[in-house]
Structures are given as C-alpha cells and as structure tokens.
Protein backbone atom coordinates (compact mmCIF):
# COMPACT_ATOMS: atom_id res chain seq x y z
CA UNK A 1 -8.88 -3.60 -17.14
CA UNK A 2 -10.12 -1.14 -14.43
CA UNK A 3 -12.42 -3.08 -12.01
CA UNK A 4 -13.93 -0.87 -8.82
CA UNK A 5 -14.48 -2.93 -6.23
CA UNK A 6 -16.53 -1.33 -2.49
CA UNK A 7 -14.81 -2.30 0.55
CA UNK A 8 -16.56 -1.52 4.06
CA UNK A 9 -13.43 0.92 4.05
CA UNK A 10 -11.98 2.10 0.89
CA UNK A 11 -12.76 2.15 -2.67
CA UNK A 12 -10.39 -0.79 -4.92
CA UNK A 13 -9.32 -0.60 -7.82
CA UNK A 14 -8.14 -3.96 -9.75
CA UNK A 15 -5.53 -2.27 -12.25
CA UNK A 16 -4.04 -5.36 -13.63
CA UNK A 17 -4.10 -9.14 -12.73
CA UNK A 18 -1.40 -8.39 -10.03
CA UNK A 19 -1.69 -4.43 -8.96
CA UNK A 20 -4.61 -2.69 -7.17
CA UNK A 21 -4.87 1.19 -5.97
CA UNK A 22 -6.89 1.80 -3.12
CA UNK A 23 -8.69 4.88 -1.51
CA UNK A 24 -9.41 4.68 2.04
CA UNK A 25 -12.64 6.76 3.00
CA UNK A 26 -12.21 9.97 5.18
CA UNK A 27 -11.87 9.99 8.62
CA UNK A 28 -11.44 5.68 8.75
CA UNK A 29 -9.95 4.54 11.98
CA UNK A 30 -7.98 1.06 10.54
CA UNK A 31 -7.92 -1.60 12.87
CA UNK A 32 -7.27 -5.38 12.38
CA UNK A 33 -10.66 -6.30 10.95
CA UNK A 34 -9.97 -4.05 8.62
CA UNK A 35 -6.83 -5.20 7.61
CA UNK A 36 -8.28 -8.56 7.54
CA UNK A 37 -11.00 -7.32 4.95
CA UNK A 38 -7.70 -5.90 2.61
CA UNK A 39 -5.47 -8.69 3.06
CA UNK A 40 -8.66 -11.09 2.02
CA UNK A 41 -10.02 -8.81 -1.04
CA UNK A 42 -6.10 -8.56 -2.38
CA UNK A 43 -6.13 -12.66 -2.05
CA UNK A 44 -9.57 -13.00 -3.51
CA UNK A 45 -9.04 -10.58 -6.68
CA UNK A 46 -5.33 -10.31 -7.87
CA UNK A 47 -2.48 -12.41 -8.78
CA UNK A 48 0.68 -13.38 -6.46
CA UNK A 49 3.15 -11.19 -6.23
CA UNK A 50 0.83 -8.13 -5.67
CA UNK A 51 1.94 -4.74 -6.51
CA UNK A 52 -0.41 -1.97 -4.54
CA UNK A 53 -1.26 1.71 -5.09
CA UNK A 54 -2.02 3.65 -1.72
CA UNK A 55 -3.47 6.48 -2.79
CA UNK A 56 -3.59 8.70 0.09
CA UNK A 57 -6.50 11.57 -0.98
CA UNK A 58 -8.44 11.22 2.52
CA UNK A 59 -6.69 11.67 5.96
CA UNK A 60 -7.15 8.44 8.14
CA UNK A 61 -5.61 7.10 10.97
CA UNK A 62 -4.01 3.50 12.21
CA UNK A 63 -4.76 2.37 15.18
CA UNK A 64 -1.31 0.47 16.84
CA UNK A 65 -2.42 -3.22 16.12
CA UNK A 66 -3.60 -2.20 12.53
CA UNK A 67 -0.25 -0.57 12.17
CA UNK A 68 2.21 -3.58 12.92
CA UNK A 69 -0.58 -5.86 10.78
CA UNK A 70 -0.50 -4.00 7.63
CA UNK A 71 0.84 -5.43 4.62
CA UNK A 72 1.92 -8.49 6.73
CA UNK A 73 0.04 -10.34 3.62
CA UNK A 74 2.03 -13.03 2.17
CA UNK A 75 2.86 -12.35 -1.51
CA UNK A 76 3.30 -8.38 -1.89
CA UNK A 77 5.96 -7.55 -3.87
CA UNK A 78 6.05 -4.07 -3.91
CA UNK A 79 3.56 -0.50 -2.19
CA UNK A 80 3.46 2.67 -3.46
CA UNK A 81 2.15 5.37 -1.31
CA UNK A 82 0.90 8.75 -3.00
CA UNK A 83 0.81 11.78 -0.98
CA UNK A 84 -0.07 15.05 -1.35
CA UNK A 85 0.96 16.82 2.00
CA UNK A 86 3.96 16.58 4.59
CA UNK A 87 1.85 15.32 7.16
CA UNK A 88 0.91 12.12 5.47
CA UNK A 89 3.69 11.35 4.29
CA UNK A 90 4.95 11.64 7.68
CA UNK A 91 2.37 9.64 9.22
CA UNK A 92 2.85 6.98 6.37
CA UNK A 93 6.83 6.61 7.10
CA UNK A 94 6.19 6.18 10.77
CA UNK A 95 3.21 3.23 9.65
CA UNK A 96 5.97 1.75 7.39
CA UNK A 97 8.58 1.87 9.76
CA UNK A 98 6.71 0.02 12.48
CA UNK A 99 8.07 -3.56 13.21
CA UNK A 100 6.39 -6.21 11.00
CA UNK A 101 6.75 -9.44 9.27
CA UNK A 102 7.14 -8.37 5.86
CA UNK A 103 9.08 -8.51 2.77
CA UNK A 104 8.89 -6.45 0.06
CA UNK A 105 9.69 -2.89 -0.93
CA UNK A 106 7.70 0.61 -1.01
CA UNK A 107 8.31 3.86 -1.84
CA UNK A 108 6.79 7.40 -1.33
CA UNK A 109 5.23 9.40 -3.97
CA UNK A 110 3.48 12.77 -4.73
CA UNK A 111 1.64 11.55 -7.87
CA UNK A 112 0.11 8.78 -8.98
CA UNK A 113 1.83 8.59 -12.76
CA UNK A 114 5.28 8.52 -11.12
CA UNK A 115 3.98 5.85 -7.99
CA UNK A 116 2.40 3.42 -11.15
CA UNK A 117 5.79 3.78 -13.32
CA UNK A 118 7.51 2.55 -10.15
CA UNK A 119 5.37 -0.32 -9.48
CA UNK A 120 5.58 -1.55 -13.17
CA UNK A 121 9.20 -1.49 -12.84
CA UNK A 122 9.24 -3.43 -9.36
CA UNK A 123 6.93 -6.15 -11.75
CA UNK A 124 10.01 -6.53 -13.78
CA UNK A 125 12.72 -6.46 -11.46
CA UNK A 126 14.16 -9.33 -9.52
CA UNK A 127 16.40 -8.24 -6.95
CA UNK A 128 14.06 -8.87 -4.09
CA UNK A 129 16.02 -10.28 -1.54
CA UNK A 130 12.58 -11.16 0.12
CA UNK A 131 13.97 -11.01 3.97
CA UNK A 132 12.94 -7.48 5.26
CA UNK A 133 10.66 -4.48 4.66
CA UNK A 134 13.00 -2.42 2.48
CA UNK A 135 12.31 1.39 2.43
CA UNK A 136 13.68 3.33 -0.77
CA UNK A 137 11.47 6.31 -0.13
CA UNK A 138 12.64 10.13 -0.03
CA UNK A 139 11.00 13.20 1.11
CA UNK A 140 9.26 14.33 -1.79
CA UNK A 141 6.75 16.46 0.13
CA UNK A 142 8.44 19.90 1.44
C-alpha cells in the first residue's frame, strides 16, 4: 500500500492502515499550525493506534511551542526517528525529552529497515502502560 500524500511541510507516506513515514522539507521552521496540519492528516488517513516513521533526511528546526505540541495526538502508539548524523539525533532527544502530554514509546534509529522492524514489533506488543512518554532510545550515531 504506499500512498504519498503533500503536506504544506513534509512529504507522507501512508505505509499501512496504521503507520506513516514522513519527510519534513529542508530548512522548515515547525510551529503549532504545523503540528496542527500533522496531527489532522495522521487522524484523517490512518488507523488508531498510529505507528510513525520520522525520517530525518532534511535538517529542520522546532520552534518551543511546536516542541512541547508534538506528538501530543491522541492515539500514537509508537515513533521512530531515523537519523543519519549526531547532531540530529541530538536535537531529536532534546524535542522528545521536552515536557508533554503523551503516551507512547519511540526510539532512535540510523536506518530506516531497522526503525520499520521496530515499529512492526511495537504493532504487536502490548505492554504499553499508556501513562508517560517512554524513551528506549540509544546513541546509535557516534
């Protein structure tokens, strides 16, 4: 099923009935409209709980509000981030790690085979407590 979908941001990719990746353009500042715009295209196009594919290729930048408002979307279930250099995967733990009402689990990757395994696995698992943001991510960028 690969459906490509044209936000005013990012490129998105409908995977599956449930997972999505997306690609944010170069150089995007995100701020809440934007998040808006994600948070309504995920609602509008997959099924609950969503599984999502960051796929970090372009550098782009959060602005505070955008950062705290991310992924604050009812029903996600699990993010995967792929990265391909220390900086962004720096600058995606410190988004993650920002306070926010949330509930469900990401991890870090450096390719996107390894970030989709993960996500199908997260599909079939159950031990989502479903209270907090739960990081399992490790440096995999040195």
């Amino acid at each position: 099923m690969m459906e490509r979908y044209r936000l005013s941001f990012c490129n998105a990719i409908k995977l599956d009935d449930d997972l999505a990746e997306f690609i944010v353009d170069e150089g995007v500042e995100l701020n809440l409209a934007l998040v808006d715009e994600y948070h309504a295209w995920i609602v509008a196009h997959l099924q609950r709980p969503y599984l999502l594919l960051v796929h970090k290729v372009n550098a782009y930048h959060y602005d505070f509000a955008s950062q705290t408002a991310m992924g604050t979307l009812l029903g996600i279930k699990a993010a995967a981030f792929v990265v391909y250099t220390h900086i962004s995967q720096l600058t995606t733990q410190v988004m993650l790690s920002m306070p926010r009402d949330a509930d469900w689990v990401y991890r870090i990757f450096n390719n996107r085979d390894d970030a989709l395994m993960w996500l199908g696995m997260q599909r079939e698992s159950n031990d989502h407590d479903g209270k907090t943001l739960k990081s399992t991510s490790k440096s995999l960028i040195r």
